[in-house]
C-alpha atoms as a PDB file:
ATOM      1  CA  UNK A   1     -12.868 -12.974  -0.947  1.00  0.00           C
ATOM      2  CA  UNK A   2     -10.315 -10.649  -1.977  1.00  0.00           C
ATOM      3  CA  UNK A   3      -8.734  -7.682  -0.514  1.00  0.00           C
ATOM      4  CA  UNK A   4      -7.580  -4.001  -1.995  1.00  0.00           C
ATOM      5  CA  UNK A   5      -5.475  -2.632  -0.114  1.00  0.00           C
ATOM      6  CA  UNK A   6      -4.557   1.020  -0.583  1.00  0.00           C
ATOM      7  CA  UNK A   7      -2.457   3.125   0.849  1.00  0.00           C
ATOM      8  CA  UNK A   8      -1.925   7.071   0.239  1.00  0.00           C
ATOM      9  CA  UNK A   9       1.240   7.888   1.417  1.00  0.00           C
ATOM     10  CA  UNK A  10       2.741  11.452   2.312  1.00  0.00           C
ATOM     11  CA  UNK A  11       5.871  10.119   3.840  1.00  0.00           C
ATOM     12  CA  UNK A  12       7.454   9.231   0.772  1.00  0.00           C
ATOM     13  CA  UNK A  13      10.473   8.366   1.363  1.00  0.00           C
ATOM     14  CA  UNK A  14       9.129   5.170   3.506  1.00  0.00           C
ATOM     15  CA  UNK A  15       7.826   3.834   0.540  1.00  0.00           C
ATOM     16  CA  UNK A  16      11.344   1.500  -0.193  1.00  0.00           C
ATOM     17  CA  UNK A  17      10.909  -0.167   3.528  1.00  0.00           C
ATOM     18  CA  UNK A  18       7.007  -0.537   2.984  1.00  0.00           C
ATOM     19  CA  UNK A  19       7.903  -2.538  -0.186  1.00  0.00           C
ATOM     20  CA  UNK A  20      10.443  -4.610   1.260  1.00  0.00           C
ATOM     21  CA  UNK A  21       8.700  -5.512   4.421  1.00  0.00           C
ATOM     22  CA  UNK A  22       5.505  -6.354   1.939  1.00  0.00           C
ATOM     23  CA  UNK A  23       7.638  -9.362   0.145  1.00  0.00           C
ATOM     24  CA  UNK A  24       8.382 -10.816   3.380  1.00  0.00           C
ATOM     25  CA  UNK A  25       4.872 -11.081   4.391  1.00  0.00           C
ATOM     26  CA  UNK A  26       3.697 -12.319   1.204  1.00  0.00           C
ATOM     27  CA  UNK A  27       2.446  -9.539  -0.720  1.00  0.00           C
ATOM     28  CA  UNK A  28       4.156 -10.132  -3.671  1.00  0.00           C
ATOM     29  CA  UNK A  29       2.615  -6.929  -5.829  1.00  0.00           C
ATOM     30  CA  UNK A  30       1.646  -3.506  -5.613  1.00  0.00           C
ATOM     31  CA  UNK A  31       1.184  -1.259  -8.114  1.00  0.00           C
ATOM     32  CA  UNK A  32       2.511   2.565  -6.987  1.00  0.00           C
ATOM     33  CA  UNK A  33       1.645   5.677  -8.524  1.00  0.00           C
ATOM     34  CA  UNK A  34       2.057   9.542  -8.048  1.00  0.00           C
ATOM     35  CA  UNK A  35      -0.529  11.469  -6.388  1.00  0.00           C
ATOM     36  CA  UNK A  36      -1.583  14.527  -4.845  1.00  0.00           C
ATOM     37  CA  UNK A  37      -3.834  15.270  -2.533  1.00  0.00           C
ATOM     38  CA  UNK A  38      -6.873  18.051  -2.567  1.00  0.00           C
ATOM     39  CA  UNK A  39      -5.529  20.022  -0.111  1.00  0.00           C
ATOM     40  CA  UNK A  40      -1.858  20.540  -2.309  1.00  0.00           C
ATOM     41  CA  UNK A  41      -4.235  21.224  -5.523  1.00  0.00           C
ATOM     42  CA  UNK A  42      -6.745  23.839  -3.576  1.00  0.00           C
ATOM     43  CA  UNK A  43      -4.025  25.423  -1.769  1.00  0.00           C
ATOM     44  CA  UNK A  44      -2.885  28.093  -4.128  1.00  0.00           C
ATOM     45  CA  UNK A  45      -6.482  28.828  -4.815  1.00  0.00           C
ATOM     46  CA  UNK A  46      -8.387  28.568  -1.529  1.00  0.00           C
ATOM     47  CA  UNK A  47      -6.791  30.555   0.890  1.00  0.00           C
ATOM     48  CA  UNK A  48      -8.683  28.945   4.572  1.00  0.00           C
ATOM     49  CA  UNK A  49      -7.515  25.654   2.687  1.00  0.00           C
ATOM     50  CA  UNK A  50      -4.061  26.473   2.636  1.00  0.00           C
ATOM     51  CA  UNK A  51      -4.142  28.386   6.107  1.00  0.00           C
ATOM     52  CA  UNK A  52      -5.285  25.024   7.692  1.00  0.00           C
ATOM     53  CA  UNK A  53      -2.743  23.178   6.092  1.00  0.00           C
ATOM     54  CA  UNK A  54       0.046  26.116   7.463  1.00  0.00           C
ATOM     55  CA  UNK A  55      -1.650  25.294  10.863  1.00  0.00           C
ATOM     56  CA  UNK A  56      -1.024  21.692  10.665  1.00  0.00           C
ATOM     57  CA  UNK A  57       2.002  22.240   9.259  1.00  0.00           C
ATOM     58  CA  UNK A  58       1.388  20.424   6.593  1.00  0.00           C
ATOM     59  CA  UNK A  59       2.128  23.085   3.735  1.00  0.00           C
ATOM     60  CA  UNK A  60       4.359  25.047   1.538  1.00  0.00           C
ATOM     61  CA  UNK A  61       6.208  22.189   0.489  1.00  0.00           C
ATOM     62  CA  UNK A  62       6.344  19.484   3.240  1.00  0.00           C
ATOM     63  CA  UNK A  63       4.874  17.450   1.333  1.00  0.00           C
ATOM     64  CA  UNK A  64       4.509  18.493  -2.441  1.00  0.00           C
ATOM     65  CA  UNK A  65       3.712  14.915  -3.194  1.00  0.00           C
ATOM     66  CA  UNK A  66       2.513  11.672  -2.745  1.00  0.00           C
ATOM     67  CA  UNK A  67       2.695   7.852  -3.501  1.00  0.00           C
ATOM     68  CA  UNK A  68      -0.318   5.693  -3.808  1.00  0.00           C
ATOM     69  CA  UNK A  69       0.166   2.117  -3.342  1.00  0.00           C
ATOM     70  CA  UNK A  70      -2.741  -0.568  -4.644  1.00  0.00           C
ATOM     71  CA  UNK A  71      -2.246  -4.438  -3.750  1.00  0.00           C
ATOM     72  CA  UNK A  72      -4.628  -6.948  -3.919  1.00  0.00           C
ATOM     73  CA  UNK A  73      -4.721  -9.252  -1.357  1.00  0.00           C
ATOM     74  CA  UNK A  74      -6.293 -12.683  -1.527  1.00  0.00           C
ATOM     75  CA  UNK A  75      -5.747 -13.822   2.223  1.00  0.00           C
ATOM     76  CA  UNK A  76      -7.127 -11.544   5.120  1.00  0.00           C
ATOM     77  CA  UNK A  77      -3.610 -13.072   7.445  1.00  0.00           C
ATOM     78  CA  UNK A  78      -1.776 -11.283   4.581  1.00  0.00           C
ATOM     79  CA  UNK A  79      -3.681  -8.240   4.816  1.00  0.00           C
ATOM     80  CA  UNK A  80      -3.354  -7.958   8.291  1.00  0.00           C
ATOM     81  CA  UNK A  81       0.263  -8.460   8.056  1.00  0.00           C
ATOM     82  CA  UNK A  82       0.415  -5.835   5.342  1.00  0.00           C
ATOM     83  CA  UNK A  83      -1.553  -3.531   7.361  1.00  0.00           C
ATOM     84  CA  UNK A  84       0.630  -4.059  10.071  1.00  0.00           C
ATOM     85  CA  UNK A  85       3.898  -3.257   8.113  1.00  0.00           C
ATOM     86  CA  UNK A  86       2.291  -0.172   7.097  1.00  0.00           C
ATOM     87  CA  UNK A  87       1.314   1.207  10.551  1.00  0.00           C
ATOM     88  CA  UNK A  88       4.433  -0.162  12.068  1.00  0.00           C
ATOM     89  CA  UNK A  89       6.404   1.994   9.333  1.00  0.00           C
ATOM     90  CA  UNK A  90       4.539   5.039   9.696  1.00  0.00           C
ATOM     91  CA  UNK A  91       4.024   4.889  13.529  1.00  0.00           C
ATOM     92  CA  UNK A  92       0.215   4.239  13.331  1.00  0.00           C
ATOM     93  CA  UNK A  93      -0.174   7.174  11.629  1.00  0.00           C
ATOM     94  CA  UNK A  94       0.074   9.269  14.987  1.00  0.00           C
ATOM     95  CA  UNK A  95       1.470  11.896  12.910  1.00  0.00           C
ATOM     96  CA  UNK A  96      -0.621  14.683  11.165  1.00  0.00           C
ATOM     97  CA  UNK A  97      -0.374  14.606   7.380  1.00  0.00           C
ATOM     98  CA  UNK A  98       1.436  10.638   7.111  1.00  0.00           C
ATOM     99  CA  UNK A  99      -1.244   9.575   5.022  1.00  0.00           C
ATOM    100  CA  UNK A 100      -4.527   7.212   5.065  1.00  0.00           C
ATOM    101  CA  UNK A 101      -4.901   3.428   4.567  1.00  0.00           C
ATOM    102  CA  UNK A 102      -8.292   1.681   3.614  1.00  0.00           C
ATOM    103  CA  UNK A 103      -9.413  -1.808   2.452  1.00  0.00           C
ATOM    104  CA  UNK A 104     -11.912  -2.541  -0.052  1.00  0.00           C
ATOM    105  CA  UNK A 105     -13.577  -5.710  -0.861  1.00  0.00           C
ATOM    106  CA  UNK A 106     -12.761  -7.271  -4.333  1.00  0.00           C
ATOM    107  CA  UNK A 107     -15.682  -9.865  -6.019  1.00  0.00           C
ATOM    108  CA  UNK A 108     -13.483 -10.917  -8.742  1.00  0.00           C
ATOM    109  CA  UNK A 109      -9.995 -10.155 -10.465  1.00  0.00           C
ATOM    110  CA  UNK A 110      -7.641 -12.290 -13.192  1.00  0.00           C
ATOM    111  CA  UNK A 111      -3.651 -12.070 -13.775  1.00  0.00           C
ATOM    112  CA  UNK A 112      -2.429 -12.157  -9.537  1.00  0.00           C
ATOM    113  CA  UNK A 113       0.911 -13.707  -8.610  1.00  0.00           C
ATOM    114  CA  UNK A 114       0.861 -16.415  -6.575  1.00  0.00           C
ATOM    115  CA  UNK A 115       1.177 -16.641  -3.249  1.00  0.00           C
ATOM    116  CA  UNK A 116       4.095 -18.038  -1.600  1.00  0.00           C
ATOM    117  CA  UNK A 117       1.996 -20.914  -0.347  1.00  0.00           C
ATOM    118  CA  UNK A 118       0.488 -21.565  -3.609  1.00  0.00           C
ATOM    119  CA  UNK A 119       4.112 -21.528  -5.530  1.00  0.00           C
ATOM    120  CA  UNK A 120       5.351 -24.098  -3.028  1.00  0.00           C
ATOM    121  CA  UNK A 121       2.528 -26.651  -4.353  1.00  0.00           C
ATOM    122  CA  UNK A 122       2.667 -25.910  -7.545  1.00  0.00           C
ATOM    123  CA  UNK A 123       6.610 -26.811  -7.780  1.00  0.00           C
ATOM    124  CA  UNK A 124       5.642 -29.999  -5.861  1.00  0.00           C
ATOM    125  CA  UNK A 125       3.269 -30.951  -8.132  1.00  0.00           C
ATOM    126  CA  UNK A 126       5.611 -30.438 -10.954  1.00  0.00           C
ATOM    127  CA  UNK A 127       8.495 -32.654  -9.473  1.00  0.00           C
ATOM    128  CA  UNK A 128       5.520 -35.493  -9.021  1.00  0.00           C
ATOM    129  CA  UNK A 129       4.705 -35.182 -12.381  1.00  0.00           C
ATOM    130  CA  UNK A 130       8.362 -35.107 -12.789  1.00  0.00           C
ATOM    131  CA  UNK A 131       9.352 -38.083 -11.458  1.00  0.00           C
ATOM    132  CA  UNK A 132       6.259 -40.071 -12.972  1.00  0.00           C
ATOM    133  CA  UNK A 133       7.493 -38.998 -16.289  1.00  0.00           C
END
């Protein structure tokens, strides 16, 4: 089985060191887009909404957006490696307003990279087939 991993991210300018620190434990694509959360789109118009966030601190600004980061993960070591970059980088998410992480389970998928593993046997195989040839 498969993994997706996403995180929402509110601390956006981890995002660079999250990446990195994915490569070296063998995620080797993510797919990262804008977002924004409901509480930033229902602020301006619900005003208990947008007091809550002012009480959390969380408003007017602090965070006017958001990245979104989707990887699918074939390995569950690799997931829990990613998942531990992530909380690692974002101190476990002790902090109100850092953001959320969740897994889903994949059934199927086409077109993923490699994994470092995989690459390794597959150049192998090519210099047996090499050296046969």
């Amino acid at each position: 089985m498969a993994y997706l991993l996403v995180v929402v991210l509110n601390k956006t300018e981890k995002i660079n060191r999250i990446l990195e620190r994915f490569i070296e434990v063998d995620v080797r694509g993510a797919t990262i887009i804008d977002s924004i959360g409901m509480g930033r789109t229902l602020e301006p118009e619900v005003s208990t909404f947008s007091t809550l966030l002012e009480i959390f601190n969380v408003g007017s600004g602090r965070y006017p957006e958001n990245k979104t980061i989707f990887t699918v993960i074939k390995e569950e070591k690799t997931l829990r490696e990613a998942q531990r970059v992530v909380k690692e980088e974002l101190n476990d998410f002790k902090e109100p307003g850092t953001g959320i992480m969740f897994v889903v389970p994949v059934i199927d998928f086409v077109g993923l990279a490699p994994s470092l593993e995989e690459e390794k046997k597959a150049i192998e195989e090519k210099r047996k087939i090499e050296k046969i040839i």
